[in-house]
Protein backbone atom coordinates (compact mmCIF):
# COMPACT_ATOMS: atom_id res chain seq x y z
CA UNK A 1 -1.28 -23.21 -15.39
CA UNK A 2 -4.59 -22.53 -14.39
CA UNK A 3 -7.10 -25.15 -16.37
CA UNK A 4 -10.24 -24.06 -15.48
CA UNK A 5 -9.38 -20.30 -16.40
CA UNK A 6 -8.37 -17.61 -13.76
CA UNK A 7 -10.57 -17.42 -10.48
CA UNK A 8 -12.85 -15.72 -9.25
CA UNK A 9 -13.38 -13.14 -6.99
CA UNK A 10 -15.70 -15.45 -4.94
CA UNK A 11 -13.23 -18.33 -5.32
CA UNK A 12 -10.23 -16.19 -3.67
CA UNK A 13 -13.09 -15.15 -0.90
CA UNK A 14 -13.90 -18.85 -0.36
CA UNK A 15 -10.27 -20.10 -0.28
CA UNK A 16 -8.96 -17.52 2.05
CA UNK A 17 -11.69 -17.77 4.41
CA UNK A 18 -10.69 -21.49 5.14
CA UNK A 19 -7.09 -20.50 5.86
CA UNK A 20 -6.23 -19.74 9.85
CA UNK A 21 -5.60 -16.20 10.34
CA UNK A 22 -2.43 -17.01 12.12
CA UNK A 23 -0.89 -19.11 9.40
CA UNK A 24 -1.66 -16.34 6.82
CA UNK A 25 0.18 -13.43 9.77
CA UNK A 26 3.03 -16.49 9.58
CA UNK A 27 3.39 -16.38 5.91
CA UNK A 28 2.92 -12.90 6.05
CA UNK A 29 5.93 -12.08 8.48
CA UNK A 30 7.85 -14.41 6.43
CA UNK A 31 7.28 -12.62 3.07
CA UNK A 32 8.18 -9.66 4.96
CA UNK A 33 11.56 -10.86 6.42
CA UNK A 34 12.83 -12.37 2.85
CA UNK A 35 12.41 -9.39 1.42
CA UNK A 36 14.03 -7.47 4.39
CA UNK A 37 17.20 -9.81 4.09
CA UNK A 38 16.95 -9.27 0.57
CA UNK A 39 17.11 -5.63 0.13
CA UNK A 40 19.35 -5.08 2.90
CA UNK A 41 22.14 -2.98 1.00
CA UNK A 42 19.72 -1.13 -1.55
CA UNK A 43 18.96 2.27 -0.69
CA UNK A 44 15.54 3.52 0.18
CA UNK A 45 13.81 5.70 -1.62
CA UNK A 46 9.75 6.90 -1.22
CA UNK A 47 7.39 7.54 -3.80
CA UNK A 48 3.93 9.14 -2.72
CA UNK A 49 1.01 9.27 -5.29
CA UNK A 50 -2.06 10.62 -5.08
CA UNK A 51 -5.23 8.82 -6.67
CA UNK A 52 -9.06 9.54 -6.74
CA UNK A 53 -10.76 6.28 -6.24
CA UNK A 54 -13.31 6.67 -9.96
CA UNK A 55 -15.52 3.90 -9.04
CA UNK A 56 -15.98 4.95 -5.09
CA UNK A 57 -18.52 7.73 -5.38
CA UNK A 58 -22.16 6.70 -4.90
CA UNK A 59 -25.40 8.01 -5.35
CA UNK A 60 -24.87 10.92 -7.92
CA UNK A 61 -22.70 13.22 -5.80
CA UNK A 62 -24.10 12.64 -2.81
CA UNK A 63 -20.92 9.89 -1.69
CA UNK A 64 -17.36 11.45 -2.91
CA UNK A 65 -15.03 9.61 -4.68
CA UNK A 66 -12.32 7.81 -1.94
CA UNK A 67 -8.88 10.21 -2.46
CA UNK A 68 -5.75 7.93 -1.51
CA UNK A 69 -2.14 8.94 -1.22
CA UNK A 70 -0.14 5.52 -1.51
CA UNK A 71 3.62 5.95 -0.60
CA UNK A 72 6.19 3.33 -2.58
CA UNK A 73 9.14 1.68 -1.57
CA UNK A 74 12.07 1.09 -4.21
CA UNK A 75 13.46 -1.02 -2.31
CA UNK A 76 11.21 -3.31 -1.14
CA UNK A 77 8.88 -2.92 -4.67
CA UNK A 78 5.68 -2.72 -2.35
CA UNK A 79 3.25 0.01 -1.37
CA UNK A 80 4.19 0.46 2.50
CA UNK A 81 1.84 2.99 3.46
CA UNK A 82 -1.49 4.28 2.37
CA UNK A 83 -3.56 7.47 3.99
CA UNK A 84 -6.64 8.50 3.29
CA UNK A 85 -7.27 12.13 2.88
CA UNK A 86 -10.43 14.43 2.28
CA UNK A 87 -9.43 16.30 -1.13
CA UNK A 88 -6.79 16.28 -4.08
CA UNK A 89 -5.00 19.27 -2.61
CA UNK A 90 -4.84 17.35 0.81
CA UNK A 91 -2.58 15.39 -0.31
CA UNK A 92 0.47 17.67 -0.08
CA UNK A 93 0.05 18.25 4.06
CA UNK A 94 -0.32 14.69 4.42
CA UNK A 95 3.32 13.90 3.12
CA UNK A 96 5.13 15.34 5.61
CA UNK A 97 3.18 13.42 8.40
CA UNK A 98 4.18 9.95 6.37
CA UNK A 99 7.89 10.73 6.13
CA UNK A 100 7.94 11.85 10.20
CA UNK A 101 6.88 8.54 10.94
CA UNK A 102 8.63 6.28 8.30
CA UNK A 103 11.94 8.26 9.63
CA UNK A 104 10.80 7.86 13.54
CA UNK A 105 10.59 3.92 12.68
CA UNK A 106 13.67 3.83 10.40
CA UNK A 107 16.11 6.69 11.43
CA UNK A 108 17.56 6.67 8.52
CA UNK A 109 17.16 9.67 5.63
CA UNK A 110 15.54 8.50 2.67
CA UNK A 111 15.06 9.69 -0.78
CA UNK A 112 11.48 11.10 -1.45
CA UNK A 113 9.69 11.79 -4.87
CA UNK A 114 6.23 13.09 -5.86
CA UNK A 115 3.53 12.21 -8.25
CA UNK A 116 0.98 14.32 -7.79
């Protein structure tokens, strides 16, 4: 239990900054792997959805708002992949480029769904 009240966002800054980058890859990798051992037998399935960024825009127009299509794993319970993309509507031709490569790294056919 945290005593003091929950952190920071200067606190988390000032932490992580004193940790080696390597150790945090380390930890990283083995996060990674413990969930890969421990998902091995679920199926895979992908969920992409598109969001507009609210607070990104700047100066009254002039900056858009960031427009983000994050893709979901159900098995792993993570966002794998995010892409960037210039509109809303963009978002559609940008799925089929995620799904080439998650299948050229996996090949294996997964399960995809939408939320657009």
């Amino acid at each position: 239990m945290l005593t003091g009240g929950i952190p920071s966002a200067q606190t988390y800054e000032r932490v992580i900054s004193v940790l080696e980058q390597n150790e945090i890859n380390k930890i990283c990798i083995e996060f990674s792997n413990i969930l890969t051992e421990a998902n091995k037998y679920k199926k895979e399935m992908y969920h992409f959805d598109g969001k507009i960024e609210k607070g990104s825009s700047r100066k009254e127009g002039e900056i858009k708002p960031l427009n983000v299509l994050n893709v979901y794993s159900s098995k792993y319970g993570i966002c794998i992949d995010q892409k960037m993309i210039e509109e809303k509507t963009n978002e559609i031709t940008a799925i089929p480029k995620i799904i080439e490569n998650h299948i050229k790294l996996n090949e294996q056919k997964e399960f995809v769904t939408e939320f657009v």
